[in-house]
C-alpha atoms as a PDB file:
ATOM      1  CA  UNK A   1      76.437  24.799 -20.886  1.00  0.00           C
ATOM      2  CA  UNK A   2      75.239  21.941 -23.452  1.00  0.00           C
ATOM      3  CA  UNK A   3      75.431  22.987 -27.270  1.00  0.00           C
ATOM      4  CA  UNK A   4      74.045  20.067 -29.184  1.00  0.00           C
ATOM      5  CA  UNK A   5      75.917  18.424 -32.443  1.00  0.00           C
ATOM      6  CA  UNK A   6      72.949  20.547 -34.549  1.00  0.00           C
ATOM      7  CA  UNK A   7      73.882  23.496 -32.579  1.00  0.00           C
ATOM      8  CA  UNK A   8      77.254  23.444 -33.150  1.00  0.00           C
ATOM      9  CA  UNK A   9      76.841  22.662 -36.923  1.00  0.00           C
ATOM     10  CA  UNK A  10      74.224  25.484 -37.047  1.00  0.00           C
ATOM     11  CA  UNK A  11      76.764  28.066 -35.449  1.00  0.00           C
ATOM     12  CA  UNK A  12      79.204  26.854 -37.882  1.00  0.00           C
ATOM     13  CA  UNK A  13      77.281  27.443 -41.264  1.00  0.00           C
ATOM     14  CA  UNK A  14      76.754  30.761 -40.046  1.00  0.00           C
ATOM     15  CA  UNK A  15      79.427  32.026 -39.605  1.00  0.00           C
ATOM     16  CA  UNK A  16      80.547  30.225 -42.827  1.00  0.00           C
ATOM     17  CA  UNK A  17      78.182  32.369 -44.469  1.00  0.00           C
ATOM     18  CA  UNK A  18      78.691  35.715 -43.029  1.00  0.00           C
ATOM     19  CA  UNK A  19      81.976  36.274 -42.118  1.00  0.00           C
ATOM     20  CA  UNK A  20      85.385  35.020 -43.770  1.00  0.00           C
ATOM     21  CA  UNK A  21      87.778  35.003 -40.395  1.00  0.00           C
ATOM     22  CA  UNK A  22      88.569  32.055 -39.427  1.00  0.00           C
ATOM     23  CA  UNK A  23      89.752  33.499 -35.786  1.00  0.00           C
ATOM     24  CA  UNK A  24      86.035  34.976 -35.257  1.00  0.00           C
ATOM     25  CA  UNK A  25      83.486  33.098 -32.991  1.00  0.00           C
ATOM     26  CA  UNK A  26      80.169  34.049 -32.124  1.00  0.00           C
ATOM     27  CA  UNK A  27      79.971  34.697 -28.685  1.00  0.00           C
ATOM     28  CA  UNK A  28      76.804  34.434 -26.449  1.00  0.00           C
ATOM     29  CA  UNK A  29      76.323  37.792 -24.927  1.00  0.00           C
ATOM     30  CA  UNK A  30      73.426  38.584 -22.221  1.00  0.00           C
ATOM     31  CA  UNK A  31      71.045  41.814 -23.970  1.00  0.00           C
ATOM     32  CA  UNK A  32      68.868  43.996 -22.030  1.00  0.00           C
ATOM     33  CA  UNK A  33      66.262  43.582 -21.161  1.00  0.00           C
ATOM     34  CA  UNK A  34      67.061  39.410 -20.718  1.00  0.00           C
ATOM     35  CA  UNK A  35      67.538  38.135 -24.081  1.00  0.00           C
ATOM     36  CA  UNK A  36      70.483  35.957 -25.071  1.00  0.00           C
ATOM     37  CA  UNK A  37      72.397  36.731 -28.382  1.00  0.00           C
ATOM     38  CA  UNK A  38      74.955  35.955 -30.731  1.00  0.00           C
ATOM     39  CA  UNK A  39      78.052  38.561 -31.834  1.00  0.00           C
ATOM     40  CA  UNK A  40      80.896  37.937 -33.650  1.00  0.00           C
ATOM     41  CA  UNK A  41      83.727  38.291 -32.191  1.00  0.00           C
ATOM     42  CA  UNK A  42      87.806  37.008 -31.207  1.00  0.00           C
ATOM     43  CA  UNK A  43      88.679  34.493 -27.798  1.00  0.00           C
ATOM     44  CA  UNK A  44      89.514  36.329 -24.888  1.00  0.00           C
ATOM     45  CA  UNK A  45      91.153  35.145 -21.732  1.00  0.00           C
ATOM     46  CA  UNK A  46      88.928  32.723 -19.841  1.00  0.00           C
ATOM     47  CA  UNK A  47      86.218  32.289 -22.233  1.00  0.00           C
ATOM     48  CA  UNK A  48      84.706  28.847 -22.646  1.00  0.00           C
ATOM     49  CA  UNK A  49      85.312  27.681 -26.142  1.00  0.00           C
ATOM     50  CA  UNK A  50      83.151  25.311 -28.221  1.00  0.00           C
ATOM     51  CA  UNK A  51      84.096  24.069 -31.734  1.00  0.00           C
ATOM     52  CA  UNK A  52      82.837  21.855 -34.349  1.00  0.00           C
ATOM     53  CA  UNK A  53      85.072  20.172 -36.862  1.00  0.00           C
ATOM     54  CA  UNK A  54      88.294  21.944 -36.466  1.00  0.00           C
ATOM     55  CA  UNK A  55      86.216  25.512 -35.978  1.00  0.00           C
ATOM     56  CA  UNK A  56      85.998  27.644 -32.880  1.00  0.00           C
ATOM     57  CA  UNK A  57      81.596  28.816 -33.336  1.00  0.00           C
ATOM     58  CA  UNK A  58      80.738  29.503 -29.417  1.00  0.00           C
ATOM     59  CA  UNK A  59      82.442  31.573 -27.409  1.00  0.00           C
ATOM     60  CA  UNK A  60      80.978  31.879 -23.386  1.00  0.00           C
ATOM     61  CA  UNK A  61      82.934  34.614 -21.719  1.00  0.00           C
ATOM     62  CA  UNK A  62      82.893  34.518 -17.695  1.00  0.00           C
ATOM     63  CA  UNK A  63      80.559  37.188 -17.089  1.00  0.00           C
ATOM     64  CA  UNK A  64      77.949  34.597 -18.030  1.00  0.00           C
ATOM     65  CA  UNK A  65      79.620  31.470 -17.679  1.00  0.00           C
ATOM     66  CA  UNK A  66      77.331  30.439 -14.344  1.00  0.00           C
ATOM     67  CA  UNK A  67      74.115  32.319 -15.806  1.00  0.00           C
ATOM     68  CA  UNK A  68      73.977  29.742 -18.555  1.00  0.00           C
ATOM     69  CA  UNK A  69      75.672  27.133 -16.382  1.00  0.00           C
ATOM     70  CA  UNK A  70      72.677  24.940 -16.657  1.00  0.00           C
ATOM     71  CA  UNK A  71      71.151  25.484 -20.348  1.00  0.00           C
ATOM     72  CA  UNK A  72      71.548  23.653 -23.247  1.00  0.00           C
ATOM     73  CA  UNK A  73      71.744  25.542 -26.532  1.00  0.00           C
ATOM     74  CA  UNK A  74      70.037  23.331 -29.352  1.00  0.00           C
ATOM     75  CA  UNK A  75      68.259  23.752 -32.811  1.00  0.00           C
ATOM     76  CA  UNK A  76      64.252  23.673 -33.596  1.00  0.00           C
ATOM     77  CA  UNK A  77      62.816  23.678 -37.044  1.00  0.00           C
ATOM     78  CA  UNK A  78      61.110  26.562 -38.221  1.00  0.00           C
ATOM     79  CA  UNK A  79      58.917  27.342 -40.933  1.00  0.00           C
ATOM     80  CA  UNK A  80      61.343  29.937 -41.527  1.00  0.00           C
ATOM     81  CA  UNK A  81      64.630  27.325 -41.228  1.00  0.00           C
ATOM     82  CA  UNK A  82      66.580  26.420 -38.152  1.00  0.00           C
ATOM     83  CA  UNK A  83      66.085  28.557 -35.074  1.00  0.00           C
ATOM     84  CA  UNK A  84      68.463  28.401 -31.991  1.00  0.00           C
ATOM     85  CA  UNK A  85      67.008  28.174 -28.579  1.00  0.00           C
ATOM     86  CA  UNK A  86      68.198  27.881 -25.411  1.00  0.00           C
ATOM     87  CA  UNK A  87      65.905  25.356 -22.943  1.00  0.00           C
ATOM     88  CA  UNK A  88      67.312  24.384 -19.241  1.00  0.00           C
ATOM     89  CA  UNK A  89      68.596  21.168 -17.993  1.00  0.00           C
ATOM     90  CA  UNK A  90      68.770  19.344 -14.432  1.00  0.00           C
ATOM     91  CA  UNK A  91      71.772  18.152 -13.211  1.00  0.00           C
ATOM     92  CA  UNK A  92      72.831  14.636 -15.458  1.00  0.00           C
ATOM     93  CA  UNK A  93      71.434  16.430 -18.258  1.00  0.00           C
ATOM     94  CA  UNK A  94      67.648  16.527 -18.194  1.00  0.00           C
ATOM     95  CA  UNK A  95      65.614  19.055 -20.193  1.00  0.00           C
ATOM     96  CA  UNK A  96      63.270  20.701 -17.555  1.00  0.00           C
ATOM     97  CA  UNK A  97      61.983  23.343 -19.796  1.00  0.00           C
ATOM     98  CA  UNK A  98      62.012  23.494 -23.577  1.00  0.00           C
ATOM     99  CA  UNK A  99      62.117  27.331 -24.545  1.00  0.00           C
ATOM    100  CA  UNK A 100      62.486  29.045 -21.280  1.00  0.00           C
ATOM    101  CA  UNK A 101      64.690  31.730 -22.127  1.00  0.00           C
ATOM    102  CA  UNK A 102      63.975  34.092 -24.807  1.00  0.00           C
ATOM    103  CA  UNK A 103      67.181  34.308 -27.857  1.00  0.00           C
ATOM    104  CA  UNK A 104      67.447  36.759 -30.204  1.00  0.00           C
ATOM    105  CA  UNK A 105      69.690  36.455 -32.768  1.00  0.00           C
ATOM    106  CA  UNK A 106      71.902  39.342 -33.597  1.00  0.00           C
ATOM    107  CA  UNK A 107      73.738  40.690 -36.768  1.00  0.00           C
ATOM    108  CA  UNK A 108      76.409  38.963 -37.036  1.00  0.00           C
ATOM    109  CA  UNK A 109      77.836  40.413 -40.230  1.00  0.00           C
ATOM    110  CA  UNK A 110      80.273  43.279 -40.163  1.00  0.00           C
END
């Protein structure tokens, strides 16, 4: 998976405004019925680990490690402020589809 800089900064300044544990993540988690979303939560064994500036923000556990294999998380402005989105890529990195795969975000308070 590809999480862009904005990503990354994005899933930084939230959890920087909802939660005050510096060992908790978000973590990308698969929701019926197909929708991608983001809980808080600690590294296991064998998750894929992305940080930004010092700061674990994306955890990717192996249960869907090859189903987002080939997407690239990313930000797009929204009336509303930033929005994160998922869109997938070709091989060397191309953007195929911008959207494709529906996210919802969810609570990522305690």
């Amino acid at each position: 998976m590809i999480v862009t800089e904005d990503a990354k900064r994005e899933l930084r300044k939230r959890l920087e405004t909802q939660m005050n544990n510096p060992e908790v993540a978000l973590r990308l988690e698969l929701k019926p019925p197909g929708y991608f979303g983001l809980v808080p939560d600690k590294e296991s064994d064998g998750d894929q680990v992305i940080e930004y500036g010092g700061s674990k923000v994306l955890l990717i556990g192996r249960g869907i490690a090859d189903i987002v294999g080939r997407l690239t998380l990313g930000v797009q402005a929204m009336a509303e402020g930033p929005e994160l989105v998922l869109s997938e890529t070709r091989k060397y990195g191309q953007k195929v589809k911008e959207g494709g795969y529906f996210f919802r975000e969810c609570r990522t308070g305690p």
